[in-house]
N, C-alpha and C. Protein backbone atom coordinates (compact mmCIF):
# COMPACT_ATOMS: atom_id res chain seq x y z
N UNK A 1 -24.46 -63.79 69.80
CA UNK A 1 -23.74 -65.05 69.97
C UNK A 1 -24.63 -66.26 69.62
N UNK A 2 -25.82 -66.94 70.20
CA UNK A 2 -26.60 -67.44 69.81
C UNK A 2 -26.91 -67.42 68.38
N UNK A 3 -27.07 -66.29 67.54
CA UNK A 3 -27.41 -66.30 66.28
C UNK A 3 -26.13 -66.60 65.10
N UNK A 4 -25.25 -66.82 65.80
CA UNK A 4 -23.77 -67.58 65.02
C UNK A 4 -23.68 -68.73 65.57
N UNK A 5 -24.44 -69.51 66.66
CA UNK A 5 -24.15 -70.82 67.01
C UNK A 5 -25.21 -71.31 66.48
N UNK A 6 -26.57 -71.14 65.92
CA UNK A 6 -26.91 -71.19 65.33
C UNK A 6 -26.75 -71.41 63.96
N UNK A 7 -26.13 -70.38 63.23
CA UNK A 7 -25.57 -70.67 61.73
C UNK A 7 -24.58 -71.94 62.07
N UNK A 8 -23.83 -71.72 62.80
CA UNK A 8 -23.11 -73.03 62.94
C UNK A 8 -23.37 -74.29 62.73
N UNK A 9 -24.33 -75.05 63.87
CA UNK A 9 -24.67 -76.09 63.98
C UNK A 9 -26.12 -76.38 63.47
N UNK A 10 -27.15 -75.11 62.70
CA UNK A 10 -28.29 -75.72 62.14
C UNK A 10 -28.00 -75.10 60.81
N UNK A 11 -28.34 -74.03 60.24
CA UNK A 11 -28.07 -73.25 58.79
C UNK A 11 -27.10 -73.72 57.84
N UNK A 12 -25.78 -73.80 58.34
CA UNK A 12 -25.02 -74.25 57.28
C UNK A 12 -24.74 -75.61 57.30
N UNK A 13 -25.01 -77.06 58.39
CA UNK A 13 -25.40 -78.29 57.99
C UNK A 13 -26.80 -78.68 57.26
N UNK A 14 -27.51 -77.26 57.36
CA UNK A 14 -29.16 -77.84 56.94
C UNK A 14 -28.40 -77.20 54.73
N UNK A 15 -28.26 -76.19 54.85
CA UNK A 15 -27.91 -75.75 53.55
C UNK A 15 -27.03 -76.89 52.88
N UNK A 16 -25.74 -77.26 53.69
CA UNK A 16 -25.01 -78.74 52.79
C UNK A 16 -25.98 -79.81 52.51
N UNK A 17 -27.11 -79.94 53.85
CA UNK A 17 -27.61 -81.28 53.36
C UNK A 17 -28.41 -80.92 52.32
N UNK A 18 -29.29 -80.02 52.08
CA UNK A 18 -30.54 -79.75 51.23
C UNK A 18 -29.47 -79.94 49.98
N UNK A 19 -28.64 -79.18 49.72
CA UNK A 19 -27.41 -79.21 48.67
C UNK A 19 -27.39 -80.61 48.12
N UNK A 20 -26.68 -81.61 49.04
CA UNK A 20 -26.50 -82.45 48.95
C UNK A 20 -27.82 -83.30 48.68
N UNK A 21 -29.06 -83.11 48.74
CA UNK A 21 -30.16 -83.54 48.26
C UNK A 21 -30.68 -83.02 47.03
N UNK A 22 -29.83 -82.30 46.32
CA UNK A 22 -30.42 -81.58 45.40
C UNK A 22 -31.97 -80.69 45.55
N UNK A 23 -31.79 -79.91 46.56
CA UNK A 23 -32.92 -79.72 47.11
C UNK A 23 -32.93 -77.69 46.80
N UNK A 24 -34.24 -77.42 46.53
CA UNK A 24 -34.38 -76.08 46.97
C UNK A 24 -33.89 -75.44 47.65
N UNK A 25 -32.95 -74.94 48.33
CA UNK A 25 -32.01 -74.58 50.00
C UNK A 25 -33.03 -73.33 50.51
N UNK A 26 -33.23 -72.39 49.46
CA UNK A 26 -33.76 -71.23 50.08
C UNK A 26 -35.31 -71.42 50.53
N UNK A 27 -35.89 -71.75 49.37
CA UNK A 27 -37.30 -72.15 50.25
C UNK A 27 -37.61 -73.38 51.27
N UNK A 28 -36.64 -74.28 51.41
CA UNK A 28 -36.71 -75.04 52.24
C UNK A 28 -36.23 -74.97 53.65
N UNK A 29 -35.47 -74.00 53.60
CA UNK A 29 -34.41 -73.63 54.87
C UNK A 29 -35.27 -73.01 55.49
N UNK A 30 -36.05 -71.93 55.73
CA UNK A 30 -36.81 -71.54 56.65
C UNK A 30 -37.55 -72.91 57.11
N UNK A 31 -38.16 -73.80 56.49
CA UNK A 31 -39.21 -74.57 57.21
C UNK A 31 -38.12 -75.38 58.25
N UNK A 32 -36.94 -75.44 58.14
CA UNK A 32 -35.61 -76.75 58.81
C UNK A 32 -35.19 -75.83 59.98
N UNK A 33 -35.16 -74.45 59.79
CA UNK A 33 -34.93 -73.67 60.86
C UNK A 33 -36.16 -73.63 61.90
N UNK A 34 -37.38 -73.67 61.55
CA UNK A 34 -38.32 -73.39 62.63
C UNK A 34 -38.53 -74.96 63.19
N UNK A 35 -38.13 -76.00 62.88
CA UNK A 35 -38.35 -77.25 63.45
C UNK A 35 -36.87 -77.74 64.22
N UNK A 36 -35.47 -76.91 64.55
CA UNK A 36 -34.54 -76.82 64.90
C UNK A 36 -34.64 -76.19 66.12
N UNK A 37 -34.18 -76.61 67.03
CA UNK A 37 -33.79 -76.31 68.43
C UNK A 37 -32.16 -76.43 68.93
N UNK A 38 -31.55 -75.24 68.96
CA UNK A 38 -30.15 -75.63 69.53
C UNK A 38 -30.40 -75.41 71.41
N UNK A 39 -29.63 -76.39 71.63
CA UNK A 39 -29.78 -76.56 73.22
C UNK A 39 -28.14 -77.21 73.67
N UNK A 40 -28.04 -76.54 75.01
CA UNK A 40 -26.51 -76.88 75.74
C UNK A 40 -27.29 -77.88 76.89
N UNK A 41 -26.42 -78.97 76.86
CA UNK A 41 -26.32 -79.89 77.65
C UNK A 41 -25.72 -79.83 78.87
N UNK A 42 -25.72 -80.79 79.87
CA UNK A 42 -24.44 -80.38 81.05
C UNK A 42 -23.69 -80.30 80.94
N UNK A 43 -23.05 -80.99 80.02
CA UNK A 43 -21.81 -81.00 79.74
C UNK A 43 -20.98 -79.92 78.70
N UNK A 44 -22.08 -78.77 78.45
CA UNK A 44 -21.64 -77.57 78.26
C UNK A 44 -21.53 -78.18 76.32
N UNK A 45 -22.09 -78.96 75.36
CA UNK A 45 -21.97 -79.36 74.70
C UNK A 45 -23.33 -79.03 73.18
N UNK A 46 -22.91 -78.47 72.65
CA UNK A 46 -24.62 -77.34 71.96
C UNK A 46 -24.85 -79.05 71.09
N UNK A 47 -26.40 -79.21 71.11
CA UNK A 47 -26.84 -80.03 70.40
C UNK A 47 -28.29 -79.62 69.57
N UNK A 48 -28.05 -80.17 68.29
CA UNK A 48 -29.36 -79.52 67.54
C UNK A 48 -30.26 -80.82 68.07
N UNK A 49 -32.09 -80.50 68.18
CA UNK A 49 -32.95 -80.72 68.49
C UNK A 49 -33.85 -80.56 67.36
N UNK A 50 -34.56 -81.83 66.93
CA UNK A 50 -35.40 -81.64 65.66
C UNK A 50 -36.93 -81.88 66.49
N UNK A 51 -38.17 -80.79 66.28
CA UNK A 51 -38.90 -80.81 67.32
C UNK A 51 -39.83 -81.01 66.08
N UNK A 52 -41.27 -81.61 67.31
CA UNK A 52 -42.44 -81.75 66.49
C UNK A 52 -43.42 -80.61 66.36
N UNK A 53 -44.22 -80.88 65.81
CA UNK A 53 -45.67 -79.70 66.03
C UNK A 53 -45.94 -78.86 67.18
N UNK A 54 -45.78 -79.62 68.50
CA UNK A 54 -45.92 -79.27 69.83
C UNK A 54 -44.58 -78.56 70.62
N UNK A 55 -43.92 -78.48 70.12
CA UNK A 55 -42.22 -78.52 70.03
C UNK A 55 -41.41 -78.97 70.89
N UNK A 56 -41.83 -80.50 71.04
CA UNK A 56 -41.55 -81.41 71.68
C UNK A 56 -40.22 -81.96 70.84
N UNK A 57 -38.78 -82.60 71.17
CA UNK A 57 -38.05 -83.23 70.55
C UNK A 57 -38.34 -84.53 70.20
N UNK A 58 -37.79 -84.75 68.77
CA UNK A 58 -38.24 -85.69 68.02
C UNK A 58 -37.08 -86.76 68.26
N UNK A 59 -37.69 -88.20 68.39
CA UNK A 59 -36.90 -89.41 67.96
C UNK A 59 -37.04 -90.10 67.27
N UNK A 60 -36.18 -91.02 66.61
CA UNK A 60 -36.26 -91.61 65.43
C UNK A 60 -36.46 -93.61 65.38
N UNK A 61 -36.17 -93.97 66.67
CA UNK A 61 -36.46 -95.12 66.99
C UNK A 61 -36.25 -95.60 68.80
N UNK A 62 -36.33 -96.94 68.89
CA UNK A 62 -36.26 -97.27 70.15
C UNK A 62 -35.42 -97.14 70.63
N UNK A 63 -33.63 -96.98 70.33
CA UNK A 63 -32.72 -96.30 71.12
C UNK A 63 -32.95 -94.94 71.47
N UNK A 64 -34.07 -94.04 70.97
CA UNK A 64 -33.90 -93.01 71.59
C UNK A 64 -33.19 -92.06 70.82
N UNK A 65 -32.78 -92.17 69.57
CA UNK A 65 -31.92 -91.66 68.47
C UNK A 65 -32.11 -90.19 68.46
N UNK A 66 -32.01 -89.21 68.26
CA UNK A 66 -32.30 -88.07 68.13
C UNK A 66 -32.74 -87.86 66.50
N UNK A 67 -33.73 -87.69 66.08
CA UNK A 67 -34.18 -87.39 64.55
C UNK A 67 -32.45 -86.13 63.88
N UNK A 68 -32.35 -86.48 62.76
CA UNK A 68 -31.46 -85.26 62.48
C UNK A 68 -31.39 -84.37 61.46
N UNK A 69 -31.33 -83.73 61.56
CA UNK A 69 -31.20 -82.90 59.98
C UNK A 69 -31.52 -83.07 58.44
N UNK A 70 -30.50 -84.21 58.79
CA UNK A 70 -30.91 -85.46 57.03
C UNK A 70 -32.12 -86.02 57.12
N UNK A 71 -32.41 -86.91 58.19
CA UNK A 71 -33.88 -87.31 58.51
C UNK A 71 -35.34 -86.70 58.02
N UNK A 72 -34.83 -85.48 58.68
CA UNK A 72 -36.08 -84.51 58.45
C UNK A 72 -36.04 -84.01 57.11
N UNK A 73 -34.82 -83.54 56.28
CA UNK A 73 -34.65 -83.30 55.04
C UNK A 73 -35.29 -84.64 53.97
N UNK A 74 -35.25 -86.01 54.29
CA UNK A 74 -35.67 -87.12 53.66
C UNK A 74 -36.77 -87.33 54.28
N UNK A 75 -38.06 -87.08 55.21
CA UNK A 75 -38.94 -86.86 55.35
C UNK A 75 -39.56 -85.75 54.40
N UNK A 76 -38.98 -84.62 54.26
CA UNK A 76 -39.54 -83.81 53.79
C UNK A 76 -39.38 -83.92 51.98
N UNK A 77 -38.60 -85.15 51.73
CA UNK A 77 -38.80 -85.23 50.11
C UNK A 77 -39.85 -86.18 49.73
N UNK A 78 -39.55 -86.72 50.74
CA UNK A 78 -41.26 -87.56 50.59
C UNK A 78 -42.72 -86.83 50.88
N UNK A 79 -42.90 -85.93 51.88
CA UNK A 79 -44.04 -85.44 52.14
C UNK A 79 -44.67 -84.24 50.85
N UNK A 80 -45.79 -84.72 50.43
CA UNK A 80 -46.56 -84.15 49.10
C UNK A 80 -45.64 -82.62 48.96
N UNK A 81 -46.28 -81.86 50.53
CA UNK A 81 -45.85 -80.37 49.98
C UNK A 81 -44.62 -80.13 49.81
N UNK A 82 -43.77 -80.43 50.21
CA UNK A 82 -42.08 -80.65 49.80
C UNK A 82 -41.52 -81.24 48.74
N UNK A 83 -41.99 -81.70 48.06
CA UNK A 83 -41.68 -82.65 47.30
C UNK A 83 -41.36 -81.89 46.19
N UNK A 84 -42.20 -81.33 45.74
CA UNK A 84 -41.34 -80.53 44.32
C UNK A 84 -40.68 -79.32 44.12
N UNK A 85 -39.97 -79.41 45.82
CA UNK A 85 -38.47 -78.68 45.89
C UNK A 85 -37.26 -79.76 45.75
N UNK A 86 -37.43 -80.62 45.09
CA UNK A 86 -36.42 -81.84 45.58
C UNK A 86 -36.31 -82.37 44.04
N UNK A 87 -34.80 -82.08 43.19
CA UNK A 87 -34.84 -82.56 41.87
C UNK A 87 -34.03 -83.41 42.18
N UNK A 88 -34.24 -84.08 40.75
CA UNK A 88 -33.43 -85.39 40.70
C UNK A 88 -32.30 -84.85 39.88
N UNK A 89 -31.54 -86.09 40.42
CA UNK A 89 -29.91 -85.49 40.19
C UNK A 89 -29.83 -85.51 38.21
N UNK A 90 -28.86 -84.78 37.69
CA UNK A 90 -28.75 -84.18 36.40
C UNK A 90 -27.56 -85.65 35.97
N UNK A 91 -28.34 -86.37 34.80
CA UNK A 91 -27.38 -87.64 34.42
C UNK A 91 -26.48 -87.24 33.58
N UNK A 92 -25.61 -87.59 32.86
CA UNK A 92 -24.10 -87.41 32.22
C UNK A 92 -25.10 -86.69 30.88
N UNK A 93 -24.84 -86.18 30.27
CA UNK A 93 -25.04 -85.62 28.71
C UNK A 93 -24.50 -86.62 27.88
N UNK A 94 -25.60 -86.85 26.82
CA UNK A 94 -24.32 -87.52 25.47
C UNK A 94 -23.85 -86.00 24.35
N UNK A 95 -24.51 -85.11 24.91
CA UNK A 95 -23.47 -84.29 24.05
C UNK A 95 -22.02 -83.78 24.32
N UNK A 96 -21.50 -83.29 23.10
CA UNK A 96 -20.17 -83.69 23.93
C UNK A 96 -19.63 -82.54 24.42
N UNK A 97 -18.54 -82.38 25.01
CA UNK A 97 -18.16 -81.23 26.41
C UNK A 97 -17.72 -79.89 25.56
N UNK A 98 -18.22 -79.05 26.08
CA UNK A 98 -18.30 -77.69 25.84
C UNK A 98 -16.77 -77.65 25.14
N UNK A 99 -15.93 -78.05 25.38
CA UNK A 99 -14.37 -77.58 25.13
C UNK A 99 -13.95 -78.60 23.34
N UNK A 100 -14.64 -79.08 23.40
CA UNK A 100 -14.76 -80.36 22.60
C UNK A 100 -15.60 -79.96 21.03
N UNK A 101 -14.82 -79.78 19.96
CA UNK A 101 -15.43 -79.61 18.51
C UNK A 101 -16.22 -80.77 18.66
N UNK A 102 -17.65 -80.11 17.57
CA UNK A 102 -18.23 -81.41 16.78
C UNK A 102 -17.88 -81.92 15.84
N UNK A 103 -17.70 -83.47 15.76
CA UNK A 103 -16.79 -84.36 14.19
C UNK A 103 -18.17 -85.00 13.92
N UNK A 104 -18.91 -84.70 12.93
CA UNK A 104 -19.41 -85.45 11.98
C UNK A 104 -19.09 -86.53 11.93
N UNK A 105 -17.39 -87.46 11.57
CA UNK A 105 -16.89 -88.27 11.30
C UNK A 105 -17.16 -89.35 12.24
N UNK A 106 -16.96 -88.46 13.59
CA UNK A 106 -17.46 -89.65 15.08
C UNK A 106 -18.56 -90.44 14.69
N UNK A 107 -18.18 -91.63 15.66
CA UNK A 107 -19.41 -92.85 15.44
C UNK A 107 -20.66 -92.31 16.24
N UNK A 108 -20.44 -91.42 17.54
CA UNK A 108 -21.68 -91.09 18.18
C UNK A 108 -22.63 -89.47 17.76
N UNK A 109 -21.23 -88.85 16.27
CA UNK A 109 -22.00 -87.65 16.10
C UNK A 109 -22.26 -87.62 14.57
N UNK A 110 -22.21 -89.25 14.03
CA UNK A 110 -22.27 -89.20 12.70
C UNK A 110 -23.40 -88.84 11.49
N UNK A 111 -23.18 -87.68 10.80
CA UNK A 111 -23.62 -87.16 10.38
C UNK A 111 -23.20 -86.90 8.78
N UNK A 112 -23.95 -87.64 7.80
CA UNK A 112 -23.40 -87.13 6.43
C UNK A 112 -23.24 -85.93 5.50
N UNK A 113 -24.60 -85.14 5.96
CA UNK A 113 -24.84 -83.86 5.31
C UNK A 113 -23.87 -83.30 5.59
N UNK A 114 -23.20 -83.24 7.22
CA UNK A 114 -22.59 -82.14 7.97
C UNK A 114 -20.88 -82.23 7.44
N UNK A 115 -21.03 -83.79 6.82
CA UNK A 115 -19.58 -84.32 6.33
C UNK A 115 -18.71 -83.67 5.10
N UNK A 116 -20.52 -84.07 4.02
CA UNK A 116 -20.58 -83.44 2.41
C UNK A 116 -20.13 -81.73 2.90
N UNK A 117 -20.73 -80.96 3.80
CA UNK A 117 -20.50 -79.71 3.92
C UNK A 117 -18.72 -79.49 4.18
N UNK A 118 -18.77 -80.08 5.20
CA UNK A 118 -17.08 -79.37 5.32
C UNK A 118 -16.42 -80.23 4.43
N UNK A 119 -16.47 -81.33 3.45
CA UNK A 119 -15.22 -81.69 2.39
C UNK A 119 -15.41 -80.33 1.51
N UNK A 120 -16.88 -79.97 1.27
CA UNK A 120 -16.98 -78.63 0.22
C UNK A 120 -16.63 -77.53 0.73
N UNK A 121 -16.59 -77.00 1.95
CA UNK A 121 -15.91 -75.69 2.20
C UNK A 121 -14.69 -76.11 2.88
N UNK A 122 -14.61 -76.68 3.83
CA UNK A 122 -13.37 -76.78 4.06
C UNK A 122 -12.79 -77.83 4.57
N UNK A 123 -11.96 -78.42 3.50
CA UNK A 123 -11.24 -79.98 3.21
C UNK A 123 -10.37 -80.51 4.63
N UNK A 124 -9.44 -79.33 4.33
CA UNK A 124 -8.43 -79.55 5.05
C UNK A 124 -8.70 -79.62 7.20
N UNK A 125 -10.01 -79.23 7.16
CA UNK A 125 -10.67 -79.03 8.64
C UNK A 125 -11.17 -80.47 8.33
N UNK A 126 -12.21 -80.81 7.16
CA UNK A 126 -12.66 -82.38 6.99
C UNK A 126 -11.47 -83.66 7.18
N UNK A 127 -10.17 -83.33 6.85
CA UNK A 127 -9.62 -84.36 6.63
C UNK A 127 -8.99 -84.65 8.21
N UNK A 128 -8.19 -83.23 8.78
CA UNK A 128 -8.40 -83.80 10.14
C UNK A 128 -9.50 -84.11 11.43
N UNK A 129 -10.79 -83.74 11.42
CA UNK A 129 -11.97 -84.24 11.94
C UNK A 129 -11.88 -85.88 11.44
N UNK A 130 -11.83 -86.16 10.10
CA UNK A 130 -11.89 -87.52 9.99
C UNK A 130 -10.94 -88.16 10.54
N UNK A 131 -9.68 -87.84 10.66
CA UNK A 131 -8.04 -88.65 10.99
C UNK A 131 -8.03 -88.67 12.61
N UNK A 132 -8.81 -87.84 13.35
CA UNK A 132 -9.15 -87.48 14.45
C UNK A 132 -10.00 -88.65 15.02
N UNK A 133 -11.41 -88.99 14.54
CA UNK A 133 -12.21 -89.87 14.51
C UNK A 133 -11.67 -91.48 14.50
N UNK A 134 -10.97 -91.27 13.12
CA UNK A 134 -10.67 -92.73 13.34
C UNK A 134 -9.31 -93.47 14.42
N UNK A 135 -8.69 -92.14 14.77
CA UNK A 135 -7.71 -92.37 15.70
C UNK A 135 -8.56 -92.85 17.08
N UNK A 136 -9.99 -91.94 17.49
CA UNK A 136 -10.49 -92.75 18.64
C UNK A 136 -11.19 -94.14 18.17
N UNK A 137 -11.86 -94.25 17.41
CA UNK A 137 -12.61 -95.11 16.78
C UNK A 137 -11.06 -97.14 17.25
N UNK A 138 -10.01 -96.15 16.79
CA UNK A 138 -8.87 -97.10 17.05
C UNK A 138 -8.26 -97.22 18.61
N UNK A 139 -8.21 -96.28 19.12
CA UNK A 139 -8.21 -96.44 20.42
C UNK A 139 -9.16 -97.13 21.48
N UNK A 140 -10.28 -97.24 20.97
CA UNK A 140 -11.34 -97.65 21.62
C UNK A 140 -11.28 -99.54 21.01
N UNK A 141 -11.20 -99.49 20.49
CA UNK A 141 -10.92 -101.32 19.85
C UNK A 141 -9.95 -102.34 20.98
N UNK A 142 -10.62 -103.36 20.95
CA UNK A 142 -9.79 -104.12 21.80
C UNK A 142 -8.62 -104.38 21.23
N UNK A 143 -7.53 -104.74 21.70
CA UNK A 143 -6.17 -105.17 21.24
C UNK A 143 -5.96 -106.53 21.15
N UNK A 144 -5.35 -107.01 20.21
CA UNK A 144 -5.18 -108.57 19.77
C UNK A 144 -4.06 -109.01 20.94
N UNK A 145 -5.17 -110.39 21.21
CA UNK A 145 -4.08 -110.67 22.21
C UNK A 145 -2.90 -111.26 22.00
N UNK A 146 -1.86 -110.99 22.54
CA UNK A 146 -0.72 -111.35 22.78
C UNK A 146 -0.14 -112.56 22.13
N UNK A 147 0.88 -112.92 21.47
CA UNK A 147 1.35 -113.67 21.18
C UNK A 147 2.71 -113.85 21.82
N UNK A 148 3.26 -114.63 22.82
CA UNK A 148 4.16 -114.79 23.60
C UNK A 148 5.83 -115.54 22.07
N UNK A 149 5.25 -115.81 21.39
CA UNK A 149 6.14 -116.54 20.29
C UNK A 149 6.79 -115.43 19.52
N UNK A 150 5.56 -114.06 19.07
CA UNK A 150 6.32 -113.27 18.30
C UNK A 150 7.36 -112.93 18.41
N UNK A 151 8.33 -112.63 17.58
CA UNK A 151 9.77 -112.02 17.87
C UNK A 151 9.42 -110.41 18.36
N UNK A 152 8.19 -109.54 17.95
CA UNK A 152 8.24 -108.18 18.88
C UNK A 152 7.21 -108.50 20.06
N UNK A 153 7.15 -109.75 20.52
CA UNK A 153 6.41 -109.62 21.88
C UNK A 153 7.03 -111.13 22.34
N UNK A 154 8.03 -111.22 22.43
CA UNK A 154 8.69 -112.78 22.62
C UNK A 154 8.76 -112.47 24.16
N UNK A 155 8.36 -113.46 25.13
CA UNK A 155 8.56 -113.85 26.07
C UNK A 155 7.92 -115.48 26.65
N UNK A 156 9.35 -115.95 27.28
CA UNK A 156 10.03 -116.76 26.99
C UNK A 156 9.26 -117.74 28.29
N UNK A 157 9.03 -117.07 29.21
CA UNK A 157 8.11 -117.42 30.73
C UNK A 157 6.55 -117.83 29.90
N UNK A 158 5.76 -116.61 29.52
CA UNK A 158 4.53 -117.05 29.07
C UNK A 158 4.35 -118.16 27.82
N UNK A 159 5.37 -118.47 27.43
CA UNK A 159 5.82 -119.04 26.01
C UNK A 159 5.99 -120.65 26.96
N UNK A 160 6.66 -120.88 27.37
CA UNK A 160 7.06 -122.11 28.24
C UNK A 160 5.42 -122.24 29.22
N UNK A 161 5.04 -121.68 29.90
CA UNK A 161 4.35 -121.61 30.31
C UNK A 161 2.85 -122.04 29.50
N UNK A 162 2.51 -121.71 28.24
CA UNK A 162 1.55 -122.45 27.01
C UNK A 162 2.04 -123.37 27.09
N UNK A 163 3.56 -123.82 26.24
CA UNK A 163 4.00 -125.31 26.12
C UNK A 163 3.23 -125.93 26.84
N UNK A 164 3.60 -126.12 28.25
CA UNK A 164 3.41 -127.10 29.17
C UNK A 164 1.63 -127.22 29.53
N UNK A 165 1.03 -125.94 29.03
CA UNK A 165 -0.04 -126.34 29.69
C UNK A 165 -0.89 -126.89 28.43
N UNK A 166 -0.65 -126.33 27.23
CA UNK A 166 -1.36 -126.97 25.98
C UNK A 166 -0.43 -126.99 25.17
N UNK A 167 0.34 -127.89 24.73
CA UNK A 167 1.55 -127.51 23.54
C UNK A 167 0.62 -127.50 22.08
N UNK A 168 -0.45 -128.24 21.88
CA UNK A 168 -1.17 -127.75 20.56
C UNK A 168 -1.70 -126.05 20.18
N UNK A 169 -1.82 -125.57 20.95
CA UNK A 169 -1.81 -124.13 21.46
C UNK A 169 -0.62 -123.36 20.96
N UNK A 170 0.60 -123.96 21.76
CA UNK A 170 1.84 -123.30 21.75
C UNK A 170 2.22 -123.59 20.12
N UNK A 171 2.07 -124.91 19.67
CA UNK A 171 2.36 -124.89 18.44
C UNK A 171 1.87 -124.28 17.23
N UNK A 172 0.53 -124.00 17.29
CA UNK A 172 -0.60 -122.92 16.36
C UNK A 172 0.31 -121.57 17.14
N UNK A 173 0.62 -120.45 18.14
CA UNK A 173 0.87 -119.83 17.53
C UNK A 173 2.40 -119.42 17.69
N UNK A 174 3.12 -120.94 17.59
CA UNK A 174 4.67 -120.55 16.84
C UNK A 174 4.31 -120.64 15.40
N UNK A 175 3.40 -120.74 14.92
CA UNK A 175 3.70 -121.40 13.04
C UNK A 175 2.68 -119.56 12.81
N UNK A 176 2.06 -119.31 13.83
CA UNK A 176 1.29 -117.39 13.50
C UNK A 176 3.02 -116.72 14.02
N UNK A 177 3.46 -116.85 14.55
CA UNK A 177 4.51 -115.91 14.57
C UNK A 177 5.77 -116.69 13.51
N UNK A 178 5.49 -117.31 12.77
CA UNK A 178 6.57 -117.31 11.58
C UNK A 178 7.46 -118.90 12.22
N UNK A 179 7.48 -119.44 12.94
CA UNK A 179 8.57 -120.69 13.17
C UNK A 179 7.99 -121.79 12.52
N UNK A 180 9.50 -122.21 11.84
CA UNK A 180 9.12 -123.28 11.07
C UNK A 180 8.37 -124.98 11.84
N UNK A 181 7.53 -125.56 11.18
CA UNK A 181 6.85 -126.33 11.92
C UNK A 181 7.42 -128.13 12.11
């Protein structure tokens, strides 16, 4: 019984946190277990105990805090011998995602040799890699803003709304959407 209240409340919060620290779990977990103390309170309530050298319980400031798990896990990424169980987190790749062909044509995989190769073996794979490309290349572009005057973007609120606040404005772009001046 003890050795499942145990896994409970020290092993598998010490394993999430090390996890969650990007941390070694297996070689680090024995050292988090022998500085762990589970203990029942009066109130019949199991509390983990982070002990020192002497195996005295540890606190963490002048309230009296109880040191915890994470504590001791961020102590121990700082302390020399611990330290190079503790990686740093893995940043985004610029290569691109496993599921994802390579396009030559792309602006971030552009490549000419690789271009000249597939128009010469195979066109019809070159021509959509390129039509592909420039479709994101176009998606990624900002969009021209709005013209409230055009007849396919006419609205009549934002249109009144220029008038009144700059009509030299409103008038440049009724004469871009075609009204006579």
């Amino acid at each position: 019984m003890n050795d499942q209240l145990f896994d409970v409340f020290v092993r598998m919060p010490a394993r999430k946190a090390l996890a969650d620290a990007n941390a070694e779990v297996e070689l680090l977990l024995p050292h988090i277990e022998d500085r762990c103390k589970l203990s029942q309170n009066d109130n019949g309530i199991y509390q983990v105990q982070i002990l020192d050298e002497r195996g005295t319980p540890r606190i963490k400031n002048a309230n009296c805090d109880p040191v915890t798990i994470e504590d001791l896990i961020r102590e121990m990424r700082d302390h020399p011998t611990f330290a190079c169980c503790f990686h740093e987190k893995k940043t985004e790749s610029t290569a691109p995602p496993p599921n994802r062909r390579r396009n030559p044509f792309r602006k971030e995989e552009f490549n000419l040799t690789e271009q000249a190769r597939l128009l010469k073996t195979d066109p019809a794979l070159a021509e959509t890699l390129k039509r592909e490309a420039q479709a994101e290349a176009e998606a990624g572009k900002p969009k021209p803003p709005e013209n409230p005057f055009m007849r396919d973007q006419l609205n009549l609120t934002k249109a009144a709304q220029i008038y009144r606040r700059d009509p030299e404005l409103a008038r440049t772009l009724m004469a871009r959407a075609g009204y006579p001046a």
